[in-house]
Protein backbone atom coordinates (compact mmCIF):
# COMPACT_ATOMS: atom_id res chain seq x y z
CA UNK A 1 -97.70 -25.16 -22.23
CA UNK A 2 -96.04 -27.28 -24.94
CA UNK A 3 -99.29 -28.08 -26.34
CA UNK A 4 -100.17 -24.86 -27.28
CA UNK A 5 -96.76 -23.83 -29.17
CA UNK A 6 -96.67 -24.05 -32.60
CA UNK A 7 -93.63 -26.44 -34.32
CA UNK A 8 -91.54 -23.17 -35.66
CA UNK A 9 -91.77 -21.39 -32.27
CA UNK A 10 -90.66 -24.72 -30.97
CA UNK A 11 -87.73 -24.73 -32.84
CA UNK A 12 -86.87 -21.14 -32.38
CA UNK A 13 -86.69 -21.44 -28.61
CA UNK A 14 -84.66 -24.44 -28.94
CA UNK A 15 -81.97 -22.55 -31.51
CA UNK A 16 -82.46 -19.50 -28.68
CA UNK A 17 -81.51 -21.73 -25.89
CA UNK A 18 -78.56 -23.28 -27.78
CA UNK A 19 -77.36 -20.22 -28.39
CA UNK A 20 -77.23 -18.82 -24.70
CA UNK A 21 -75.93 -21.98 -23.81
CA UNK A 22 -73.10 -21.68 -26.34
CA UNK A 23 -72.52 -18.17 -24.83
CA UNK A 24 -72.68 -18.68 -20.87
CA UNK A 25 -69.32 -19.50 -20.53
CA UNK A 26 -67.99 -16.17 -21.42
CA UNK A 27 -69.86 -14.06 -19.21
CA UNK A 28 -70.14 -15.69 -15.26
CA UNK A 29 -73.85 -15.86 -14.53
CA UNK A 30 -73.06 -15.02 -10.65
CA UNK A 31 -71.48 -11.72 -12.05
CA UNK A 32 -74.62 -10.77 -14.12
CA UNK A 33 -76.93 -11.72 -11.31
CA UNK A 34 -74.89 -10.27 -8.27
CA UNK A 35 -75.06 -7.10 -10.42
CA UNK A 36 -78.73 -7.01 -11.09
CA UNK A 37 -79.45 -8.01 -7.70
CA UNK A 38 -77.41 -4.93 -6.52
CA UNK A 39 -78.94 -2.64 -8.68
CA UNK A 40 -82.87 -3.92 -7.26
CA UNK A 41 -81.72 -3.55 -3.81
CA UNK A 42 -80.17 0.11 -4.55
CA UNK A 43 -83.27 1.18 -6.04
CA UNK A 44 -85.38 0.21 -3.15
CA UNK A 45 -82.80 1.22 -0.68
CA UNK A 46 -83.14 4.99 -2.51
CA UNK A 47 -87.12 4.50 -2.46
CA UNK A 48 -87.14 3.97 0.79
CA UNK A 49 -84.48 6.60 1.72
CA UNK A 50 -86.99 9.29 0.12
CA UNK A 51 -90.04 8.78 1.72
CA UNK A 52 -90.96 11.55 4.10
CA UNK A 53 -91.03 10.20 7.25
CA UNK A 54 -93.36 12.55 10.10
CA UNK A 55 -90.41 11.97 12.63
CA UNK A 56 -88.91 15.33 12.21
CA UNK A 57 -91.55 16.90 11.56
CA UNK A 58 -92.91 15.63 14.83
CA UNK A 59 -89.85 17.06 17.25
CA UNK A 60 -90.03 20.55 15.57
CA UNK A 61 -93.92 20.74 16.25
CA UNK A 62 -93.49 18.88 20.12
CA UNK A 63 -90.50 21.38 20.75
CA UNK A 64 -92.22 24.74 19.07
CA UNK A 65 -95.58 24.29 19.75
CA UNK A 66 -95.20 24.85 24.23
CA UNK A 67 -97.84 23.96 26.55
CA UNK A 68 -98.69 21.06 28.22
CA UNK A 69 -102.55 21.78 29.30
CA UNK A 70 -105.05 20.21 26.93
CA UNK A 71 -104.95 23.09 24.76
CA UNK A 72 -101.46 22.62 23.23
CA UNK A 73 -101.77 19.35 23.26
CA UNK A 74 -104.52 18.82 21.07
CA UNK A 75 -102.64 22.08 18.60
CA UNK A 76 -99.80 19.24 18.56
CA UNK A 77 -102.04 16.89 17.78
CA UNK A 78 -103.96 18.56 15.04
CA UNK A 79 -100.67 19.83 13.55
CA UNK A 80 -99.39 15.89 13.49
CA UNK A 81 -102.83 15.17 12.06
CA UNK A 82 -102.72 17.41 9.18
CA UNK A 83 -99.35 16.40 8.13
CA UNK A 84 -100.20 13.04 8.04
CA UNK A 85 -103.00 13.84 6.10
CA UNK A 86 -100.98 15.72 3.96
CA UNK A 87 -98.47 12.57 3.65
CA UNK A 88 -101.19 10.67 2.53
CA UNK A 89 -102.13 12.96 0.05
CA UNK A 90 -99.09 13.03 -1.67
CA UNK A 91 -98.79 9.10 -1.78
CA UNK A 92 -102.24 8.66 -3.31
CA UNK A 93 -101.39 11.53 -6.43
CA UNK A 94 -98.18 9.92 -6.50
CA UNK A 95 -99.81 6.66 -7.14
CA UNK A 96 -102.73 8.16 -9.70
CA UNK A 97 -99.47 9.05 -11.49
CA UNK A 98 -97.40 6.19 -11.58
CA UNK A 99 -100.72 4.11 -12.24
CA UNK A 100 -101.33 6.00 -15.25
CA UNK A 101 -97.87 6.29 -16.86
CA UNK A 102 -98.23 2.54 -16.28
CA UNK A 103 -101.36 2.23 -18.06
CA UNK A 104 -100.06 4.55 -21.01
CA UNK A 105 -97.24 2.32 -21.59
CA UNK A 106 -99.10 -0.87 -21.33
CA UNK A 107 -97.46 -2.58 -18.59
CA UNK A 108 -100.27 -3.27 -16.61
């Protein structure tokens, strides 16, 4: 990677490093890093907090939907079906949109 940096881009990064060096002591690094690590493991924790799990939805349906010959069970197990389905609908436009707002800004 050396090879292919110019002499003034060279320097730069040296002055750059020199001058973070100069300025590490003031601010802990632990402090900076415990705090960015908490703030990555809050965002997923939220993320994953959010998602819609079926589980709920499951009981209510099992509980509402009475019979146990093959016809309600196969109603319970179309009803499960379609909101899985459903789920999985919402994750993929989710994902179209995050995909493009990712593409509009360039980051991908």
């Amino acid at each position: 990677m050396r090879l292919f940096v110019l002499n003034s881009q060279k320097r730069y990064f040296e002055k750059l490093s020199i001058y973070c060096d100069r300025y590490a002591e003031q601010i802990p690094v632990t402090f900076v890093l415990g705090f960015y690590v908490t703030l990555v493991v809050n965002r997923w924790w939220n993320q994953f907090v959010n998602l819609p799990w079926p589980d709920r939805l499951m009981f209510l349906i099992s509980s509402s939907v009475h019979g146990s010959d093959e016809h309600g069970r196969l109603l319970r197990r179309t009803l499960m079906r379609y909101v899985n389905l459903t789920s999985l609908l919402i994750f993929l436009q989710q994902h179209n949109i995050a995909l493009w707002s990712l593409e509009k800004t360039h980051l991908i």
